[in-house]
N, C-alpha and C. Protein backbone atom coordinates (compact mmCIF):
# COMPACT_ATOMS: atom_id res chain seq x y z
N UNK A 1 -26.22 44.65 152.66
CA UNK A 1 -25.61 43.89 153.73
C UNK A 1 -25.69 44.66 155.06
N UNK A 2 -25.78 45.88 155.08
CA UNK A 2 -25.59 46.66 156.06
C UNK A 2 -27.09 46.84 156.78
N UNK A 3 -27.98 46.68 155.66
CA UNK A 3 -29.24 46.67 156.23
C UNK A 3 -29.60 45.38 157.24
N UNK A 4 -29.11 43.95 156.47
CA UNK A 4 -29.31 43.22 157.67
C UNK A 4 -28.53 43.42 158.69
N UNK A 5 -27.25 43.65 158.82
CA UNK A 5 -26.56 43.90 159.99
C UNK A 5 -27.13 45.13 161.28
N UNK A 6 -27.83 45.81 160.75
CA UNK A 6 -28.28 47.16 161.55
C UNK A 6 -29.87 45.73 162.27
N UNK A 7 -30.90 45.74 161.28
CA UNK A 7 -31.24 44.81 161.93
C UNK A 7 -31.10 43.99 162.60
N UNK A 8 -30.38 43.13 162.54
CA UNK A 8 -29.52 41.91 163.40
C UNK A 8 -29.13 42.06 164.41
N UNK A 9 -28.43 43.90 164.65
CA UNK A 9 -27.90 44.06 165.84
C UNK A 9 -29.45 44.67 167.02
N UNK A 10 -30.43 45.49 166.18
CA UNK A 10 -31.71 46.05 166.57
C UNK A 10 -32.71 45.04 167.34
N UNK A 11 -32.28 43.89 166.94
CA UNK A 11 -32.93 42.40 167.67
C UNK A 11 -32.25 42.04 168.52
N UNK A 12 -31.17 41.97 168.75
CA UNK A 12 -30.10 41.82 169.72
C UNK A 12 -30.17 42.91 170.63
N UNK A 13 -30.43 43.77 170.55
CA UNK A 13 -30.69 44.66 171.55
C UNK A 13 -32.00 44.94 172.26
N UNK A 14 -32.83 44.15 171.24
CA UNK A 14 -34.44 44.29 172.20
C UNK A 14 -35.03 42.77 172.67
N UNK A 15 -33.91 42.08 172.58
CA UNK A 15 -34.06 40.36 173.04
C UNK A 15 -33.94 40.53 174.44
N UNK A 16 -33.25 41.06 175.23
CA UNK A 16 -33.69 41.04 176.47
C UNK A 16 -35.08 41.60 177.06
N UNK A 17 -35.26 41.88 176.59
CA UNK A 17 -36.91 42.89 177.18
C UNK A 17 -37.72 41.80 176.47
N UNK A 18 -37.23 41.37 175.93
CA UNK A 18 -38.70 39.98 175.11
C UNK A 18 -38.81 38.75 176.27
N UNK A 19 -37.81 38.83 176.95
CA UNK A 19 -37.55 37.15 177.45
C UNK A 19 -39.06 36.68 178.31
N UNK A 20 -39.97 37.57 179.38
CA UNK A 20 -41.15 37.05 179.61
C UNK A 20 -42.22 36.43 178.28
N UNK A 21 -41.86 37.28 177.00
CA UNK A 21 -42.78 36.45 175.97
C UNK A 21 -42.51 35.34 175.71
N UNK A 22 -41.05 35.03 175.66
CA UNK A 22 -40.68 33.68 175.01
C UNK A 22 -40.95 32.76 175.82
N UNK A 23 -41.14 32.89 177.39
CA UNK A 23 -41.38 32.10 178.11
C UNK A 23 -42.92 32.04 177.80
N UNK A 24 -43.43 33.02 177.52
CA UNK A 24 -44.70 32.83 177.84
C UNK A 24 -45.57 32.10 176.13
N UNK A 25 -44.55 31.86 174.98
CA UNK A 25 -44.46 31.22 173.52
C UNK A 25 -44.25 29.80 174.10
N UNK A 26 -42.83 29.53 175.04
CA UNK A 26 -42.68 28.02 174.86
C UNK A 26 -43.74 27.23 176.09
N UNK A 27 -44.58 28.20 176.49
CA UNK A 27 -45.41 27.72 177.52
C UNK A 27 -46.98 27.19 176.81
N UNK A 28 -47.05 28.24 175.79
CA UNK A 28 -48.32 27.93 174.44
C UNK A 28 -48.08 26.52 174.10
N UNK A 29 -46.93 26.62 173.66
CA UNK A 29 -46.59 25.43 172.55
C UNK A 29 -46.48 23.99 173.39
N UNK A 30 -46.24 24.10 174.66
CA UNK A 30 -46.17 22.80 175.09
C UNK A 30 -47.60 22.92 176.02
N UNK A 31 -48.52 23.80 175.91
CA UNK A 31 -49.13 23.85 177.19
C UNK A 31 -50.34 22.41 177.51
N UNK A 32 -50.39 21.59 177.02
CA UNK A 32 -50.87 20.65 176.55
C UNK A 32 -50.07 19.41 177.52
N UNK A 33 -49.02 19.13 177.12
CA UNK A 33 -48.25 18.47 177.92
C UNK A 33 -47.80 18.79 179.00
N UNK A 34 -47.79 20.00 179.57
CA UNK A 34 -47.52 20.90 181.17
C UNK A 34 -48.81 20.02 181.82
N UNK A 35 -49.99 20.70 181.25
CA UNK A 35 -50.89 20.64 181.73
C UNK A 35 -51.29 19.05 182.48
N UNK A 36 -50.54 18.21 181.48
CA UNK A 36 -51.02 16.37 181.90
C UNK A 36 -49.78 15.77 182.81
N UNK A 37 -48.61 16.43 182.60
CA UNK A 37 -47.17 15.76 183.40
C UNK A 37 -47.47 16.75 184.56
N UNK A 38 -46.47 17.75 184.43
CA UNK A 38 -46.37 18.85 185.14
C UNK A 38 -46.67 19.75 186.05
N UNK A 39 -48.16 19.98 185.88
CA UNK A 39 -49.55 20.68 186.66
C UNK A 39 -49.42 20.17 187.60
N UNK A 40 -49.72 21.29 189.25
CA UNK A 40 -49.66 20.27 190.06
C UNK A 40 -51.61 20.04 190.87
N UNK A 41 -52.10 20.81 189.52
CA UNK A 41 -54.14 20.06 189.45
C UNK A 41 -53.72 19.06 188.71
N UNK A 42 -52.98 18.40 188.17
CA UNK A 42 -53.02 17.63 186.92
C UNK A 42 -54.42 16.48 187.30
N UNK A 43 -54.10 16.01 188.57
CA UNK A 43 -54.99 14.60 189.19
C UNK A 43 -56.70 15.19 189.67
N UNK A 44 -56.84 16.65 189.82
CA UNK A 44 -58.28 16.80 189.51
C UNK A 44 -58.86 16.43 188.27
N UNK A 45 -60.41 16.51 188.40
CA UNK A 45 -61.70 15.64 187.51
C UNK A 45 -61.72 17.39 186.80
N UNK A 46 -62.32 18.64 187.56
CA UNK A 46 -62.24 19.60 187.00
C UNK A 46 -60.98 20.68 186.96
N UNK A 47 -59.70 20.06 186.25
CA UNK A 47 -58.99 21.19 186.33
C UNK A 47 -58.84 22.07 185.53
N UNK A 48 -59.11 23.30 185.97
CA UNK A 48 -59.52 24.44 185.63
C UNK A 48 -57.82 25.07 185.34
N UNK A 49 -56.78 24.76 185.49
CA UNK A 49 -55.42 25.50 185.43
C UNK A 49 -55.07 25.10 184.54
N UNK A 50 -55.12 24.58 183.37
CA UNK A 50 -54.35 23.69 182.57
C UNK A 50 -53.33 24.30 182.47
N UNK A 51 -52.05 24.03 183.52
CA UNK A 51 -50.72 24.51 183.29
C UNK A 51 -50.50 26.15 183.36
N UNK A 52 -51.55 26.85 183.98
CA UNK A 52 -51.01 28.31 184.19
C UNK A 52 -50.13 28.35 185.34
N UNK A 53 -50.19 27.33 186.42
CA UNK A 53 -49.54 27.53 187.81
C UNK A 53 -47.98 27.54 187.20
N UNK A 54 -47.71 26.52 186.03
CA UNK A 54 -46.54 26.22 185.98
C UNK A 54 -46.21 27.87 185.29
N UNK A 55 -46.68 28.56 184.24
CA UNK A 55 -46.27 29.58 183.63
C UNK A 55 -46.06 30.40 184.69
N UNK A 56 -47.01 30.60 185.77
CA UNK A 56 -46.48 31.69 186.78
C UNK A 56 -45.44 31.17 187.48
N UNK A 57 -45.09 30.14 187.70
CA UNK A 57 -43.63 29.96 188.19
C UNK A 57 -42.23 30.06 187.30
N UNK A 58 -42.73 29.97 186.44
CA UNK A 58 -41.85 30.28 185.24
C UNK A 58 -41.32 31.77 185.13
N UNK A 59 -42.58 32.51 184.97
CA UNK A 59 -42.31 33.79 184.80
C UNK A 59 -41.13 34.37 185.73
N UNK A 60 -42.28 34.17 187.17
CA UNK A 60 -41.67 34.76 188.79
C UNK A 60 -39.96 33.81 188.32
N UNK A 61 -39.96 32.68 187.98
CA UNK A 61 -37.89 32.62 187.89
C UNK A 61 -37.37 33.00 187.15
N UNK A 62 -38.20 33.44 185.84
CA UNK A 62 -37.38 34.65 184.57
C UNK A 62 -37.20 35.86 185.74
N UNK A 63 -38.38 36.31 186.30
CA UNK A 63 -38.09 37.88 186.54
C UNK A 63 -37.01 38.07 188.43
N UNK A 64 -37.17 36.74 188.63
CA UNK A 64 -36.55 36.62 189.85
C UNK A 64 -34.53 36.58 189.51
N UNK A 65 -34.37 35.81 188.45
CA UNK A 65 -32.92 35.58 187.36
C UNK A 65 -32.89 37.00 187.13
N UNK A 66 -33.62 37.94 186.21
CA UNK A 66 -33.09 39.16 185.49
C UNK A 66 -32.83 39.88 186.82
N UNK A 67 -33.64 40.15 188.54
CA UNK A 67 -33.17 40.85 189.26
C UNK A 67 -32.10 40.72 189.80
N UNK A 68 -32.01 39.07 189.95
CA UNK A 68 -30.32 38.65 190.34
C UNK A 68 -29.46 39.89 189.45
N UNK A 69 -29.61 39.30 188.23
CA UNK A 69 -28.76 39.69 187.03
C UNK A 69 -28.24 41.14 187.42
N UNK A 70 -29.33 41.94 187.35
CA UNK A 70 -29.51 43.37 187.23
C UNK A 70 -28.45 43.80 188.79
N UNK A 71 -28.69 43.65 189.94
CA UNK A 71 -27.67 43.54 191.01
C UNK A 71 -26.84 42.88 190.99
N UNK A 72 -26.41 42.02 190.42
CA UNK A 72 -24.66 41.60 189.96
C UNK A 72 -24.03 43.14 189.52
N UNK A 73 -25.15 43.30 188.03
CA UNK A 73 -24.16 44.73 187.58
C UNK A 73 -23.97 45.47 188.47
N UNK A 74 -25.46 45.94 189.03
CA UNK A 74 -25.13 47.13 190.11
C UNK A 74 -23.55 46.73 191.43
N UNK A 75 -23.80 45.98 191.19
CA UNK A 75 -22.69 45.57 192.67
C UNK A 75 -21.16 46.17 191.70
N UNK A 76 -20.94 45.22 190.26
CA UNK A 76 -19.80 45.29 189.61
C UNK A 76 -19.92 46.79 189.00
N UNK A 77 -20.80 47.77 188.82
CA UNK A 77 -20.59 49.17 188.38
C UNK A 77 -20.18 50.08 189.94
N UNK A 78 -20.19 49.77 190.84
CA UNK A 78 -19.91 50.44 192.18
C UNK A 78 -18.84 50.20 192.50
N UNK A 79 -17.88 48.74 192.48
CA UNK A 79 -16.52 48.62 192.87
C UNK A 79 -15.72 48.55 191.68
N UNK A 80 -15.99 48.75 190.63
CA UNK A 80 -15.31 49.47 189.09
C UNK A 80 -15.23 50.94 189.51
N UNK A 81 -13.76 51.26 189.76
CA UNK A 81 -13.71 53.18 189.32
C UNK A 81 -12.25 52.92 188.34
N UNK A 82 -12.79 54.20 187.54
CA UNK A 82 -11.36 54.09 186.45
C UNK A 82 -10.61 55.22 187.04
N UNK A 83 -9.38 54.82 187.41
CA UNK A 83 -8.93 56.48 187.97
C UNK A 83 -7.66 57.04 187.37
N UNK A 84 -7.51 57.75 186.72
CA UNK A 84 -6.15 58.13 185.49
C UNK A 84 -5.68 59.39 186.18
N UNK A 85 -4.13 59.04 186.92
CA UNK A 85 -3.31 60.22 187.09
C UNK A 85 -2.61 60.35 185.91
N UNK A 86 -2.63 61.62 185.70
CA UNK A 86 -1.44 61.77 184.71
C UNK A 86 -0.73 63.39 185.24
N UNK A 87 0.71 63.48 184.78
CA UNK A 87 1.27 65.19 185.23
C UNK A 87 0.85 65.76 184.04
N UNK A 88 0.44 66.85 184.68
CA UNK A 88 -0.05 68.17 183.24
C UNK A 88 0.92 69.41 184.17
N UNK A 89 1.49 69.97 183.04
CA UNK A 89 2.05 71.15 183.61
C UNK A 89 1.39 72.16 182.87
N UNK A 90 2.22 73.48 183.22
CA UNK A 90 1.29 74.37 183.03
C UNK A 90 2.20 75.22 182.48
N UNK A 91 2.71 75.91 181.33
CA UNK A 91 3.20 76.57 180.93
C UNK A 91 2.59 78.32 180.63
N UNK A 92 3.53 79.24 181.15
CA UNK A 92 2.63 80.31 180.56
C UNK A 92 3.08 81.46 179.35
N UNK A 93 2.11 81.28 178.64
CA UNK A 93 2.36 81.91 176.75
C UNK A 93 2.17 83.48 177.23
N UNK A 94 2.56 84.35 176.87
CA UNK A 94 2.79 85.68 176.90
C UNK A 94 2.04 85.84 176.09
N UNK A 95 0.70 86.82 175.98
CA UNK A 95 0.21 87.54 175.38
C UNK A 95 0.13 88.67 173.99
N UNK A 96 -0.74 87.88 172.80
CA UNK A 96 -0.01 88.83 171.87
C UNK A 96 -0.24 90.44 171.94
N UNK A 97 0.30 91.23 171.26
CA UNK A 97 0.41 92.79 171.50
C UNK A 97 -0.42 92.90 170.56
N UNK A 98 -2.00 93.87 171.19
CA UNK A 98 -2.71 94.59 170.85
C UNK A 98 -2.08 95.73 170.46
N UNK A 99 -2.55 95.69 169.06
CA UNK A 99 -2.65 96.96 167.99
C UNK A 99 -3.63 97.76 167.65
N UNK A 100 -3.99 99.10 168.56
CA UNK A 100 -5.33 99.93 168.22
C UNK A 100 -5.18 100.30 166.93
N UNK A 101 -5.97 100.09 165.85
CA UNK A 101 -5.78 100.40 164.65
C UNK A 101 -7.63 101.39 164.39
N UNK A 102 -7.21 102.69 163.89
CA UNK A 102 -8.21 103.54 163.50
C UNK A 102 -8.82 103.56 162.03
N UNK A 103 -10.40 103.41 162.28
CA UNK A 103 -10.82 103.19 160.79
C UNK A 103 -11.38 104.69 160.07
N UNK A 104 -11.32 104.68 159.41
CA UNK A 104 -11.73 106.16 158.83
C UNK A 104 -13.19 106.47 158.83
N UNK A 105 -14.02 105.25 158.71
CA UNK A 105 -15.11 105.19 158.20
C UNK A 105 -16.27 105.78 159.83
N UNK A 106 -15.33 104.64 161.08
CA UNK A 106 -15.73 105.42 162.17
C UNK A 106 -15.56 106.64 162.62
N UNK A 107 -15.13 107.53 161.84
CA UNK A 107 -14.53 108.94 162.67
C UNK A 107 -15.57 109.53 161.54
N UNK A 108 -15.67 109.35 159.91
CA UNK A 108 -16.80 110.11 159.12
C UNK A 108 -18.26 110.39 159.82
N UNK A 109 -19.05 111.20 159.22
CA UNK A 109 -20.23 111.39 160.00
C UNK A 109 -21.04 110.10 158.87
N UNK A 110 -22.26 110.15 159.63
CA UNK A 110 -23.40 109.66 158.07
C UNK A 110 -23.28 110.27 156.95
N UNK A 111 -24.30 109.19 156.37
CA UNK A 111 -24.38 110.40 154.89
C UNK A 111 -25.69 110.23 154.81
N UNK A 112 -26.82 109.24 155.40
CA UNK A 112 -28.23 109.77 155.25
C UNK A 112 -29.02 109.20 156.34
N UNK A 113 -30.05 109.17 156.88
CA UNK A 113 -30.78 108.57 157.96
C UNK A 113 -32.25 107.59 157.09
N UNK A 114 -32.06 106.41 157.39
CA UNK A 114 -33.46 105.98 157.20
C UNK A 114 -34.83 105.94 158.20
N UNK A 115 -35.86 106.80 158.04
CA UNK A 115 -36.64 106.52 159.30
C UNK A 115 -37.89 105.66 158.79
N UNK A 116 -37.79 104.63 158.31
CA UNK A 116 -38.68 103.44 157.85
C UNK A 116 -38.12 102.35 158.55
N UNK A 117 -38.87 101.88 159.17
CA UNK A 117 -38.00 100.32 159.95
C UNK A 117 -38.64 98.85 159.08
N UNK A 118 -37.35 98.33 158.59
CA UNK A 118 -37.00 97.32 157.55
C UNK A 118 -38.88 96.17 158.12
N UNK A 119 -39.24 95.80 156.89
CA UNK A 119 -40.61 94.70 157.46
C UNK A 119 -40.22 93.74 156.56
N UNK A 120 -40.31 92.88 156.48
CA UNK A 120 -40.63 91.45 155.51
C UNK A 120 -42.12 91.13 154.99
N UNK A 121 -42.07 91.07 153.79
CA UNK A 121 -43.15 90.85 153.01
C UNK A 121 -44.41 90.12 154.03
N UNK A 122 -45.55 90.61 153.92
CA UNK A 122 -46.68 89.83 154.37
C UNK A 122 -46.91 88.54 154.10
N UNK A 123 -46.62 88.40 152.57
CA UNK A 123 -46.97 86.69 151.72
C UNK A 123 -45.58 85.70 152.45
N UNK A 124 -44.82 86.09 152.94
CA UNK A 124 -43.80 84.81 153.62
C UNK A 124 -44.39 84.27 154.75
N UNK A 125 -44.72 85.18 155.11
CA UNK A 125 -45.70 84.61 157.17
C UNK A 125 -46.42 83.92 156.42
C-alpha cells in the first residue's frame, strides 16, 4: 500500500512540469477537428498548419498562466514574514571544580622503544 502511495504522491509532484505535454496530448487527439473549426488557415485550398497556430497559442497561455502563477507566489513569499518574540533569560550556572588528578603511568619512564613504523599489509590496497 505504501508503494502506491509513494508513487501517487511522485506523480503529484512531477504533474506540474508535465502541463506543456498535456497540452500538447489534448492537441494530438483533437488535432483533426482544430484543424477544420478552429484554424485560423482553416478556409485555405493549401493549408499547410493543420492546427499548429492553435497549439502555439495554447502553449504561450499555459506558459503565460504558470508565470502569472509563479509571481503571485513570489509577491505572497515577500509580504509573509513569520516573526516570533519570545523572553529568554539568561541564567548563570557556576562552574564545576576541576580536580587535577595524577596518573602514575605518566610520571613512569618507558619500558621499550619501537623503531619500525606500523605498515598495513600490501594485499588490502
Amino acid at each position: 500500500m505504501k508503494k502506491y502511495i509513494v508513487i501517487l504522491l511522485c506523480g503529484l509532484i512531477f504533474l506540474p512540469s508535465m502541463g506543456s505535454m498535456f497540452v500538447y496530448a489534448s492537441f494530438k487527439l483533437n488535432q483533426e477537428q482544430i484543424a477544420k473549426t478552429i484554424c485560423v488557415q482553416r478556409k485555405q485550398i493549401f493549408n499547410s498548419c493543420n492546427g499548429r497556430c492553435e497549439l502555439q497559442k495554447s502553449l504561450k497561455k499555459y506558459s503565460d498562466n504558470e508565470k502569472q502563477m509563479q509571481d503571485a507566489l513570489k509577491e505572497k513569499l515577500e509580504i509573509v514574514y513569520i516573526c516570533i518574540t519570545s523572553e529568554v533569560s539568561f541564567t548563570f550556572i557556576a562552574p564545576a571544580e576541576y580536580q587535577q588528578t595524577t596518573f602514575a603511568f605518566l610520571k613512569s619512564q618507558p619500558v621499550g622503544i619501537s623503531s619500525s613504523t606500523f605498515r598495513p599489509p600490501a594485499g588490502i590496497l
